[in-house]
PDB file of N, CA and C in Angstrom:
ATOM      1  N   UNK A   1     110.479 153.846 125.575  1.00  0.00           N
ATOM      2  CA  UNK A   1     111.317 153.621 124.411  1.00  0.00           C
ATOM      3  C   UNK A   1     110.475 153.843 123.162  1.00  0.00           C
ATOM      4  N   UNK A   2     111.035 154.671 122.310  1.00  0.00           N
ATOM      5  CA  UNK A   2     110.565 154.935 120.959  1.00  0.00           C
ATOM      6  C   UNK A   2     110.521 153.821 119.918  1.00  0.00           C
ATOM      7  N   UNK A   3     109.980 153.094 119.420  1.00  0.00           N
ATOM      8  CA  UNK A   3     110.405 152.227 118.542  1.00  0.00           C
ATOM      9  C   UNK A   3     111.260 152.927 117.475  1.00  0.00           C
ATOM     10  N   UNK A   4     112.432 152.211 116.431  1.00  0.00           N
ATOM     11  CA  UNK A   4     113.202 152.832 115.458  1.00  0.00           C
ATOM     12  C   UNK A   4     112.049 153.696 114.423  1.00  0.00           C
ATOM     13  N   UNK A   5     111.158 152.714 113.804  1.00  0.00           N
ATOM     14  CA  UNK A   5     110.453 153.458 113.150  1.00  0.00           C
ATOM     15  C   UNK A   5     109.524 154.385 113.503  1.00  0.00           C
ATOM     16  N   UNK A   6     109.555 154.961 114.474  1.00  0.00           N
ATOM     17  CA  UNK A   6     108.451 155.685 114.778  1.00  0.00           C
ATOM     18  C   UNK A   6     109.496 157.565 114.822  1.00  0.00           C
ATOM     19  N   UNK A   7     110.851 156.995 115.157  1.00  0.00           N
ATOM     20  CA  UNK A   7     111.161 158.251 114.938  1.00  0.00           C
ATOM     21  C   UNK A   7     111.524 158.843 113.627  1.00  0.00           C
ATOM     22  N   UNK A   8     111.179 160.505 114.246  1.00  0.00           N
ATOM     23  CA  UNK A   8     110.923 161.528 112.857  1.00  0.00           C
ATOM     24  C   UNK A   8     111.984 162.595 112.783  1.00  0.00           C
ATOM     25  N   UNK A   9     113.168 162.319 113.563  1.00  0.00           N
ATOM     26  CA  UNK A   9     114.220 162.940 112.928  1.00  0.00           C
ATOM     27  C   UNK A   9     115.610 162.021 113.584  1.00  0.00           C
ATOM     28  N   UNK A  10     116.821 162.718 113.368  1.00  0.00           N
ATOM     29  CA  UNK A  10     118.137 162.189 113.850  1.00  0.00           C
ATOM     30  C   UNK A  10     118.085 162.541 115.429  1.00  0.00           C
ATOM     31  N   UNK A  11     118.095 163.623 115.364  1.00  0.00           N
ATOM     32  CA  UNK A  11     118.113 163.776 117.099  1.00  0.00           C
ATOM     33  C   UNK A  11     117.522 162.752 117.918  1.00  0.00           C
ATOM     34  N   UNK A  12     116.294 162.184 117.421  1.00  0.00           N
ATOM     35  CA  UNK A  12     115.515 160.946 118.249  1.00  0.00           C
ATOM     36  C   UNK A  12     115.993 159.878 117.890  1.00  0.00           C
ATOM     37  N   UNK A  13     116.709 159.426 117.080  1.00  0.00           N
ATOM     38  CA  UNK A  13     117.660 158.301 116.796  1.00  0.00           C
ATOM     39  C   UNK A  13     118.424 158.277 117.668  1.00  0.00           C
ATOM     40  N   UNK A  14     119.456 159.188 117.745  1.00  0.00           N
ATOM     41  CA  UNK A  14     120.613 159.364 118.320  1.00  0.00           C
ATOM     42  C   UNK A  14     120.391 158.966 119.717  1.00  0.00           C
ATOM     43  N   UNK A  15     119.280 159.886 120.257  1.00  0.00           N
ATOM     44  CA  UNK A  15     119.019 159.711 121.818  1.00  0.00           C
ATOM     45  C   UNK A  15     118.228 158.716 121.936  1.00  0.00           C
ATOM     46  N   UNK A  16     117.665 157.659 121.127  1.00  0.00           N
ATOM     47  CA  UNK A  16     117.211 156.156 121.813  1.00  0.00           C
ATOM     48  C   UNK A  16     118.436 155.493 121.630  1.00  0.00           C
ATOM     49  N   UNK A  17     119.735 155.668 120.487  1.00  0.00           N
ATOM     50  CA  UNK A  17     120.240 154.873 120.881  1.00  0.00           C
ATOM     51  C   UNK A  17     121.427 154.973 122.231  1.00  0.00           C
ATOM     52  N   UNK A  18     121.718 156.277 122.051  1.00  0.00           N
ATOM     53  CA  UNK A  18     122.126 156.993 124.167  1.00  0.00           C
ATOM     54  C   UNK A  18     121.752 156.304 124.960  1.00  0.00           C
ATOM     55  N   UNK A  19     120.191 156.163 125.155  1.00  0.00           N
ATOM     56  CA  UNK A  19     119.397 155.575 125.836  1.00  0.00           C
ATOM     57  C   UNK A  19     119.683 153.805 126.295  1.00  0.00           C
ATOM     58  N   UNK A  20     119.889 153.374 124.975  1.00  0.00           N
ATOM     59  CA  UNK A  20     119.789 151.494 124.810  1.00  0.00           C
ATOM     60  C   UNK A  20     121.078 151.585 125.106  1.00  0.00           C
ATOM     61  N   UNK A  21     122.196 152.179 124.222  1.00  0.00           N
ATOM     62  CA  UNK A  21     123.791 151.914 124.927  1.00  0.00           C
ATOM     63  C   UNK A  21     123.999 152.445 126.671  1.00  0.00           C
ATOM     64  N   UNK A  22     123.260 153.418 127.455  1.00  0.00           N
ATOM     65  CA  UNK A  22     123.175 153.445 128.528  1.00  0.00           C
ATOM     66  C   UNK A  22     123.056 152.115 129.511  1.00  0.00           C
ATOM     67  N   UNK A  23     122.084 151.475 128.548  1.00  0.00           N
ATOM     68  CA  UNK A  23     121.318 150.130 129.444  1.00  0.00           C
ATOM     69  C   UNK A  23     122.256 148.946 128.945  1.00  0.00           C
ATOM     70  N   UNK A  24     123.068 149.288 127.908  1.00  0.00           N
ATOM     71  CA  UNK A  24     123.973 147.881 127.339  1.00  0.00           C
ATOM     72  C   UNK A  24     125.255 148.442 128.544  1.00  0.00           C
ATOM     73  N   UNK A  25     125.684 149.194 129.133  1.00  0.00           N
ATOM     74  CA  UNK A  25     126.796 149.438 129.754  1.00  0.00           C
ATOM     75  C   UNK A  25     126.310 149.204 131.246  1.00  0.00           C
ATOM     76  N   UNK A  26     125.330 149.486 131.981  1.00  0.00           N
ATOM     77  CA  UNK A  26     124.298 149.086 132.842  1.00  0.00           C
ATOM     78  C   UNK A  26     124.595 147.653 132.801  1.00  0.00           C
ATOM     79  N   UNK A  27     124.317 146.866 131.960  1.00  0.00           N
ATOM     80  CA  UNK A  27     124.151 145.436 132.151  1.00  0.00           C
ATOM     81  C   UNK A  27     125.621 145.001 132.213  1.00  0.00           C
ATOM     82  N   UNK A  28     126.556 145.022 131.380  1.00  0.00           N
ATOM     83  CA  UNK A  28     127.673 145.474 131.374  1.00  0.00           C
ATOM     84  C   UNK A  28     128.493 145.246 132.737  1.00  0.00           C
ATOM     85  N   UNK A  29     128.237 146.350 133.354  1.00  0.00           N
ATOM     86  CA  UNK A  29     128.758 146.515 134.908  1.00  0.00           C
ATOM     87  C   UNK A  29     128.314 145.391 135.552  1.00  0.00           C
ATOM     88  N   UNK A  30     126.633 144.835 135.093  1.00  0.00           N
ATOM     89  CA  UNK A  30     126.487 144.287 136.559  1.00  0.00           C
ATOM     90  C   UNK A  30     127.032 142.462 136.138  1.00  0.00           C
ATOM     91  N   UNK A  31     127.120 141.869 134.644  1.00  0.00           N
ATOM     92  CA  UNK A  31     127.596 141.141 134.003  1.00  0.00           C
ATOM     93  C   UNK A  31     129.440 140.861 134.966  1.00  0.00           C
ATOM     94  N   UNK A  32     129.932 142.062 135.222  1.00  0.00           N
ATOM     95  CA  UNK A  32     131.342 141.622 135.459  1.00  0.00           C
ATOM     96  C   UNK A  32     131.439 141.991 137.114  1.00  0.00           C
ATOM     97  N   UNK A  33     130.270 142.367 138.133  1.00  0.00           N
ATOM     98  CA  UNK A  33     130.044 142.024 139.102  1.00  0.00           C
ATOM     99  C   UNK A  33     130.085 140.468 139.372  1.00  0.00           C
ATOM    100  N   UNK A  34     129.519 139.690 138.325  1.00  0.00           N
ATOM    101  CA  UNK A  34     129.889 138.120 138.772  1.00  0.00           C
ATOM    102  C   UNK A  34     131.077 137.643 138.010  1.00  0.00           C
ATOM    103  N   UNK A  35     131.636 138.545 137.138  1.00  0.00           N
ATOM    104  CA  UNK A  35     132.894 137.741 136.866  1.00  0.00           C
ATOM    105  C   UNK A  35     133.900 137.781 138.576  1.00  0.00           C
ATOM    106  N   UNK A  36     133.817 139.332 139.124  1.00  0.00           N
ATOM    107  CA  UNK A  36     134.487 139.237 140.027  1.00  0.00           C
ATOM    108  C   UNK A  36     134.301 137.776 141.224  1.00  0.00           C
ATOM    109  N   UNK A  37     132.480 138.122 141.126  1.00  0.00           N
ATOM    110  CA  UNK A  37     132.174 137.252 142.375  1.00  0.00           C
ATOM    111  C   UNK A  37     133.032 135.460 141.954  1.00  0.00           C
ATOM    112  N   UNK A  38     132.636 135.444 140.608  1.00  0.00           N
ATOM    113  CA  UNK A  38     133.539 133.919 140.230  1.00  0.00           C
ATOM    114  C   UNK A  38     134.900 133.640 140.726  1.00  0.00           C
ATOM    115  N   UNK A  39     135.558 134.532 140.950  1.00  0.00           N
ATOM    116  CA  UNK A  39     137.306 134.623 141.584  1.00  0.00           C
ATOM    117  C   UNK A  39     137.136 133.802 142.797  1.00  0.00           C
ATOM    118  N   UNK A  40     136.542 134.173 143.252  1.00  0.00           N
ATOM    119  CA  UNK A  40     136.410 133.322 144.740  1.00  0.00           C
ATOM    120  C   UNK A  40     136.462 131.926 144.817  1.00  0.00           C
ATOM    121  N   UNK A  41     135.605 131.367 143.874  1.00  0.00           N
ATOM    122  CA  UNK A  41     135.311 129.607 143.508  1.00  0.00           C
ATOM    123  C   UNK A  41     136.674 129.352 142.803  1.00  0.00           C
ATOM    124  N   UNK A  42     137.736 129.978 142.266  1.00  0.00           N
ATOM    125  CA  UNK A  42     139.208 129.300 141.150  1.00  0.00           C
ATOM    126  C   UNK A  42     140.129 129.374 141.876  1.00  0.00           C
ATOM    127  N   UNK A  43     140.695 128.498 141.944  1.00  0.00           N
ATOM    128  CA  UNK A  43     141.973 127.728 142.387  1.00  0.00           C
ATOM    129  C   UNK A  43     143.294 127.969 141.831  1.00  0.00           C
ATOM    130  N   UNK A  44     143.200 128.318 140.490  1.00  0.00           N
ATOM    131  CA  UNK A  44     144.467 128.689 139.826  1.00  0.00           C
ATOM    132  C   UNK A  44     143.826 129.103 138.477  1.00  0.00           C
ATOM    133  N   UNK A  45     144.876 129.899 137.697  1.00  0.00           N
ATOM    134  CA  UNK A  45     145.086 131.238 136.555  1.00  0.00           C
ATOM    135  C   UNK A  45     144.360 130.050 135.689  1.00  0.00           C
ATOM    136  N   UNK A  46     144.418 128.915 135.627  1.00  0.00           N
ATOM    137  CA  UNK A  46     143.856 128.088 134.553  1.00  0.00           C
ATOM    138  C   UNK A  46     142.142 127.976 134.493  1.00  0.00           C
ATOM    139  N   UNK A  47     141.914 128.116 136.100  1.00  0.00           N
ATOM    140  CA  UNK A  47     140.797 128.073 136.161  1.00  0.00           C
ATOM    141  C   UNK A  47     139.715 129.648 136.264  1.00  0.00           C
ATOM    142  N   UNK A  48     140.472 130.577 136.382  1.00  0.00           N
ATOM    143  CA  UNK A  48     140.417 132.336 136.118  1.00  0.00           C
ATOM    144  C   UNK A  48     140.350 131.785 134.684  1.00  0.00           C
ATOM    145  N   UNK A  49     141.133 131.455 133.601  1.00  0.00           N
ATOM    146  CA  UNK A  49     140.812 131.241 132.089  1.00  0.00           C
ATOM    147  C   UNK A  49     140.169 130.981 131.779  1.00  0.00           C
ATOM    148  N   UNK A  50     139.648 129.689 132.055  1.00  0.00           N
ATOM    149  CA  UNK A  50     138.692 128.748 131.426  1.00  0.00           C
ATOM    150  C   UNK A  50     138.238 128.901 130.248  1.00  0.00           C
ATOM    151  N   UNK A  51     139.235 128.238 129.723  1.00  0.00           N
ATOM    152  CA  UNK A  51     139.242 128.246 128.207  1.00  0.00           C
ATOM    153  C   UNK A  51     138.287 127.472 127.430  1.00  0.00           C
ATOM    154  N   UNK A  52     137.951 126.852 127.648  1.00  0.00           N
ATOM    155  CA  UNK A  52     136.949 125.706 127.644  1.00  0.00           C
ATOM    156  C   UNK A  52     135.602 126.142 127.341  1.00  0.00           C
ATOM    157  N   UNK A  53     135.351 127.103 128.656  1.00  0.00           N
ATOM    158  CA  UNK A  53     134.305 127.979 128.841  1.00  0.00           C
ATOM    159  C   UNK A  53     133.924 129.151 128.135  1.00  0.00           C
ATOM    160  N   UNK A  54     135.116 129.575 127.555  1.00  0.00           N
ATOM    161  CA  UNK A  54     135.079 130.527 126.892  1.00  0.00           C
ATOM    162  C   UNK A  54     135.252 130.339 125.343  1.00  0.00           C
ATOM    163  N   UNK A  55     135.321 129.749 124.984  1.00  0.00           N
ATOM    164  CA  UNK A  55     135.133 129.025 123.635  1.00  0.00           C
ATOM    165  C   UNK A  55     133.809 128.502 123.432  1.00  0.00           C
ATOM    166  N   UNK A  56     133.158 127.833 124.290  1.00  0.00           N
ATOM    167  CA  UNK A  56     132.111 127.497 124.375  1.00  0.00           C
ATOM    168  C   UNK A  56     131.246 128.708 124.499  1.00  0.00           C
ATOM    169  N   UNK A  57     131.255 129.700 125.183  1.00  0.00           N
ATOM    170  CA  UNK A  57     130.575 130.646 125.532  1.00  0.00           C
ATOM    171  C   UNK A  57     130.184 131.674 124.177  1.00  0.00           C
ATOM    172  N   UNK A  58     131.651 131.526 123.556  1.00  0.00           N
ATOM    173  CA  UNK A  58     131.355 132.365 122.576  1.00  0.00           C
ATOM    174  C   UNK A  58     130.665 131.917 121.083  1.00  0.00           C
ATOM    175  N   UNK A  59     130.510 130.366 121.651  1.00  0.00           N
ATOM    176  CA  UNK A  59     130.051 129.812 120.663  1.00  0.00           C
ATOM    177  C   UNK A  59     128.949 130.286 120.230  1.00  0.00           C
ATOM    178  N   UNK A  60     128.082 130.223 121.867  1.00  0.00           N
ATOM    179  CA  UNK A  60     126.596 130.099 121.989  1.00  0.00           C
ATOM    180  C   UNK A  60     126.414 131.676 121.667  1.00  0.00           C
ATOM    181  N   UNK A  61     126.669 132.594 122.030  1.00  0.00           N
ATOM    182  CA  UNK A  61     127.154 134.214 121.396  1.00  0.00           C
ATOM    183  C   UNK A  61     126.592 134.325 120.003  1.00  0.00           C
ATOM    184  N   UNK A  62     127.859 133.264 119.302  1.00  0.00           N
ATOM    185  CA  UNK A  62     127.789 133.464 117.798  1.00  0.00           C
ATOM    186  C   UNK A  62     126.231 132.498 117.685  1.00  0.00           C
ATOM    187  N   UNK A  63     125.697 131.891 118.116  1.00  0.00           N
ATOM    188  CA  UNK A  63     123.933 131.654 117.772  1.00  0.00           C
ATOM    189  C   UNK A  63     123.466 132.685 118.189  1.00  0.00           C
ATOM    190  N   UNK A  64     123.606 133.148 119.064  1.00  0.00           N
ATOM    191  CA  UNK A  64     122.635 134.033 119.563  1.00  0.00           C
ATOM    192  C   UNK A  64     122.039 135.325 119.019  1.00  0.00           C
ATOM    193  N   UNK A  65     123.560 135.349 118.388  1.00  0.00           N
ATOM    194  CA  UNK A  65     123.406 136.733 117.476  1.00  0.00           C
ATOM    195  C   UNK A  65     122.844 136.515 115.956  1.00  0.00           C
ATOM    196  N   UNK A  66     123.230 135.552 115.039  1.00  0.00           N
ATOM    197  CA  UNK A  66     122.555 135.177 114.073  1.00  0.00           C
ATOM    198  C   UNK A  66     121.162 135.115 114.492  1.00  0.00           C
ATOM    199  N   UNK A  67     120.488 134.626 115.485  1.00  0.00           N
ATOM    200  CA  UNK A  67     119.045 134.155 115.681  1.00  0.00           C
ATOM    201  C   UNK A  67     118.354 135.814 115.602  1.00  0.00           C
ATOM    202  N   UNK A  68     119.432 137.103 116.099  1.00  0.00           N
ATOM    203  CA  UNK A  68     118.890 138.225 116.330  1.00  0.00           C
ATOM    204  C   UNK A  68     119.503 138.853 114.558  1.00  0.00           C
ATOM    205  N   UNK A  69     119.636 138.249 114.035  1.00  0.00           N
ATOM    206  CA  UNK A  69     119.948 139.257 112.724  1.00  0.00           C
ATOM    207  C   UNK A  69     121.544 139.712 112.274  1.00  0.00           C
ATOM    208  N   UNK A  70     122.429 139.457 113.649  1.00  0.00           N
ATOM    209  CA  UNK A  70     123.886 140.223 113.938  1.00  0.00           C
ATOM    210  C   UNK A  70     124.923 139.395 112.905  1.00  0.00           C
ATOM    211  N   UNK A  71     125.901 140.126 113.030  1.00  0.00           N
ATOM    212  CA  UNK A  71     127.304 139.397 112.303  1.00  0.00           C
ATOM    213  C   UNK A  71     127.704 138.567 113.768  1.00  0.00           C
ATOM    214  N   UNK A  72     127.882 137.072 112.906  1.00  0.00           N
ATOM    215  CA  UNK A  72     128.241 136.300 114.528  1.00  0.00           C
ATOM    216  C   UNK A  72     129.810 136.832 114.755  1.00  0.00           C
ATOM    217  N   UNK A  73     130.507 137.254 113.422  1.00  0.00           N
ATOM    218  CA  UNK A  73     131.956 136.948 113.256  1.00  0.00           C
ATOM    219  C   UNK A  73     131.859 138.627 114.480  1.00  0.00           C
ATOM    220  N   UNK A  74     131.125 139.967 114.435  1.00  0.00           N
ATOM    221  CA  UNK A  74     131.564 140.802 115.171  1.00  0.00           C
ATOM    222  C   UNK A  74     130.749 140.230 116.506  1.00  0.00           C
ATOM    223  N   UNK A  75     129.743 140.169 116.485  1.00  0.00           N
ATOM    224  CA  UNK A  75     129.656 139.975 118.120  1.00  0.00           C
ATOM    225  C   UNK A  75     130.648 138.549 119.172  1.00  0.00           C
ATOM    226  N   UNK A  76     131.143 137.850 118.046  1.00  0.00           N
ATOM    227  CA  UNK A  76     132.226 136.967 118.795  1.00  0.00           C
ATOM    228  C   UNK A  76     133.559 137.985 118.889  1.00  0.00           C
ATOM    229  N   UNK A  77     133.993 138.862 118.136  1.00  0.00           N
ATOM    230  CA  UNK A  77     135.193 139.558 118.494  1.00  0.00           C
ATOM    231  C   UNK A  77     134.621 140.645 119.705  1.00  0.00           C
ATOM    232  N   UNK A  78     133.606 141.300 119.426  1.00  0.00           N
ATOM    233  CA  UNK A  78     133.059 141.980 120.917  1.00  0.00           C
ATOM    234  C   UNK A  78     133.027 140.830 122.422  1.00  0.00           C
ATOM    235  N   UNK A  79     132.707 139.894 121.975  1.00  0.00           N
ATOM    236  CA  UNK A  79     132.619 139.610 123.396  1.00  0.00           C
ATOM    237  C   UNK A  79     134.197 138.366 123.791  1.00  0.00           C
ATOM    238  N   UNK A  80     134.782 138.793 122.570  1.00  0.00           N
ATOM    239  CA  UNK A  80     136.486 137.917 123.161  1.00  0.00           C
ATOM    240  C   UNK A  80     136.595 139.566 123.570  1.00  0.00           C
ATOM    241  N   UNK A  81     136.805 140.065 123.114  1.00  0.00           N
ATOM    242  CA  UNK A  81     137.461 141.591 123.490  1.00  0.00           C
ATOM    243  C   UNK A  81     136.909 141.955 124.879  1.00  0.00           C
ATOM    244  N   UNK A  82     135.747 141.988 125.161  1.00  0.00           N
ATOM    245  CA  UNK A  82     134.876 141.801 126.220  1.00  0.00           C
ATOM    246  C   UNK A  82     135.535 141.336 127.164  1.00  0.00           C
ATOM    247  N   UNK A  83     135.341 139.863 127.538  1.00  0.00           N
ATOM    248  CA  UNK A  83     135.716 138.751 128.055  1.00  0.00           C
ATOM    249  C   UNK A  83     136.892 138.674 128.388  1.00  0.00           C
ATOM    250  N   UNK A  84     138.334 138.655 127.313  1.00  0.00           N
ATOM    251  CA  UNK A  84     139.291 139.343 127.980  1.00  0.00           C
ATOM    252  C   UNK A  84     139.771 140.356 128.694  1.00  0.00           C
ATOM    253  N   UNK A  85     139.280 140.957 128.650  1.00  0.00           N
ATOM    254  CA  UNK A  85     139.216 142.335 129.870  1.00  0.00           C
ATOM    255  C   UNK A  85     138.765 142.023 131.112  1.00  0.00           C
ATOM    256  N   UNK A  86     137.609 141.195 131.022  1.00  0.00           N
ATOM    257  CA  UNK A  86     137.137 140.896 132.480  1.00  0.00           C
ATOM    258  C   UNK A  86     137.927 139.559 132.868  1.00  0.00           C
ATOM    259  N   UNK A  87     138.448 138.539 132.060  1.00  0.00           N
ATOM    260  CA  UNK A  87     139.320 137.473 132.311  1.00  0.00           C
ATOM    261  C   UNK A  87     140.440 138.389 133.345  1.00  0.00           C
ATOM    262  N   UNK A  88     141.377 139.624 132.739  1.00  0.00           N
ATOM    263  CA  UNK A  88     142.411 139.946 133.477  1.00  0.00           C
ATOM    264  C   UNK A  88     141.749 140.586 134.422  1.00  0.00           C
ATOM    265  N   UNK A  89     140.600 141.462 134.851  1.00  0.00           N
ATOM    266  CA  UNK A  89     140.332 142.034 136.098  1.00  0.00           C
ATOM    267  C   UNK A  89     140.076 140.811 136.708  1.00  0.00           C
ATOM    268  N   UNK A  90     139.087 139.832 136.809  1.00  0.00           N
ATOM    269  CA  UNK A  90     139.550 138.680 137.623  1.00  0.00           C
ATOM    270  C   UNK A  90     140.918 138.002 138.061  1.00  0.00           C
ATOM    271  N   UNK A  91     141.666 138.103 137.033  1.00  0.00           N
ATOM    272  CA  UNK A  91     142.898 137.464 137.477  1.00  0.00           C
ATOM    273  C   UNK A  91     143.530 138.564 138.304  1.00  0.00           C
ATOM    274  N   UNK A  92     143.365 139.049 138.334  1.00  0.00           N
ATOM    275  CA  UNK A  92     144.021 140.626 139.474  1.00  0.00           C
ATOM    276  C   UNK A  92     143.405 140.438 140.836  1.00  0.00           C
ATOM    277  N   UNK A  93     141.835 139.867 140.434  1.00  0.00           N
ATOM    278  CA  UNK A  93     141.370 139.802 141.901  1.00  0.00           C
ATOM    279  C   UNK A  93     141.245 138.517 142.473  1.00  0.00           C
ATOM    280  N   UNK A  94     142.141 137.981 141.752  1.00  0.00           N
ATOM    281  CA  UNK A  94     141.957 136.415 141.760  1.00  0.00           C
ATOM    282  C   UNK A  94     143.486 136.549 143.330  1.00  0.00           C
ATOM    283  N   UNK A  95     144.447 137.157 142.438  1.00  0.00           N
ATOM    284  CA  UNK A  95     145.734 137.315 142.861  1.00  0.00           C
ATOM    285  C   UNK A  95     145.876 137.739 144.305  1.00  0.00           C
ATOM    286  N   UNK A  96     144.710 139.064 144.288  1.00  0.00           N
ATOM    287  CA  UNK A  96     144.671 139.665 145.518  1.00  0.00           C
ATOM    288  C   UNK A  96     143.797 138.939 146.703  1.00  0.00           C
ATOM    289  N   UNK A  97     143.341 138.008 146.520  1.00  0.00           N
ATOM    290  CA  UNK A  97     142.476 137.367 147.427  1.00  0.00           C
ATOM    291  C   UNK A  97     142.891 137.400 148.837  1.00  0.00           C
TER     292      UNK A  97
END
């Protein structure tokens, strides 16, 4: 990995950040490998929600990202946007069990 400042034109921008969004979609995949595996442990659509959890979750999000420099307000809408998506593929595989 190139550090940002070390590159000396756009083309090497572009392709470290190819590179890092490669590995953010990478993690990504393997992140909603355990949402699936979680289906197994819920009992009902309330517990596929977990609302609770997910409020909370995104709490800790919105620190996480301030501590790194980020807008908490976008990385909490990325990861509701996120999160809901993998909420309904669980509930699909929740269904199909």
């Amino acid at each position: 990995m190139k550090p940002a400042e070390k590159c000396q034109n756009i083309t090497e921008v572009r392709s470290e950040i190819d590179r890092i969004d490669r590995q953010v979609i990478a993690i990504l995949a393997k992140r909603f490998e355990y949402v699936k595996a979680a289906a197994k442990f819920k009992n009902s659509t309330t517990d596929v929600r977990a609302a609770d959890r997910l409020e909370a979750m995104l709490q800790q999000r919105r620190v996480w990202a301030e501590s790194e420099g980020l807008d908490p307000d976008v990385v909490e809408d990325l990861y509701r946007n996120l999160v809901n998506y993998f909420i309904d593929e669980e509930l699909h595989k929740w269904r199909n069990q």
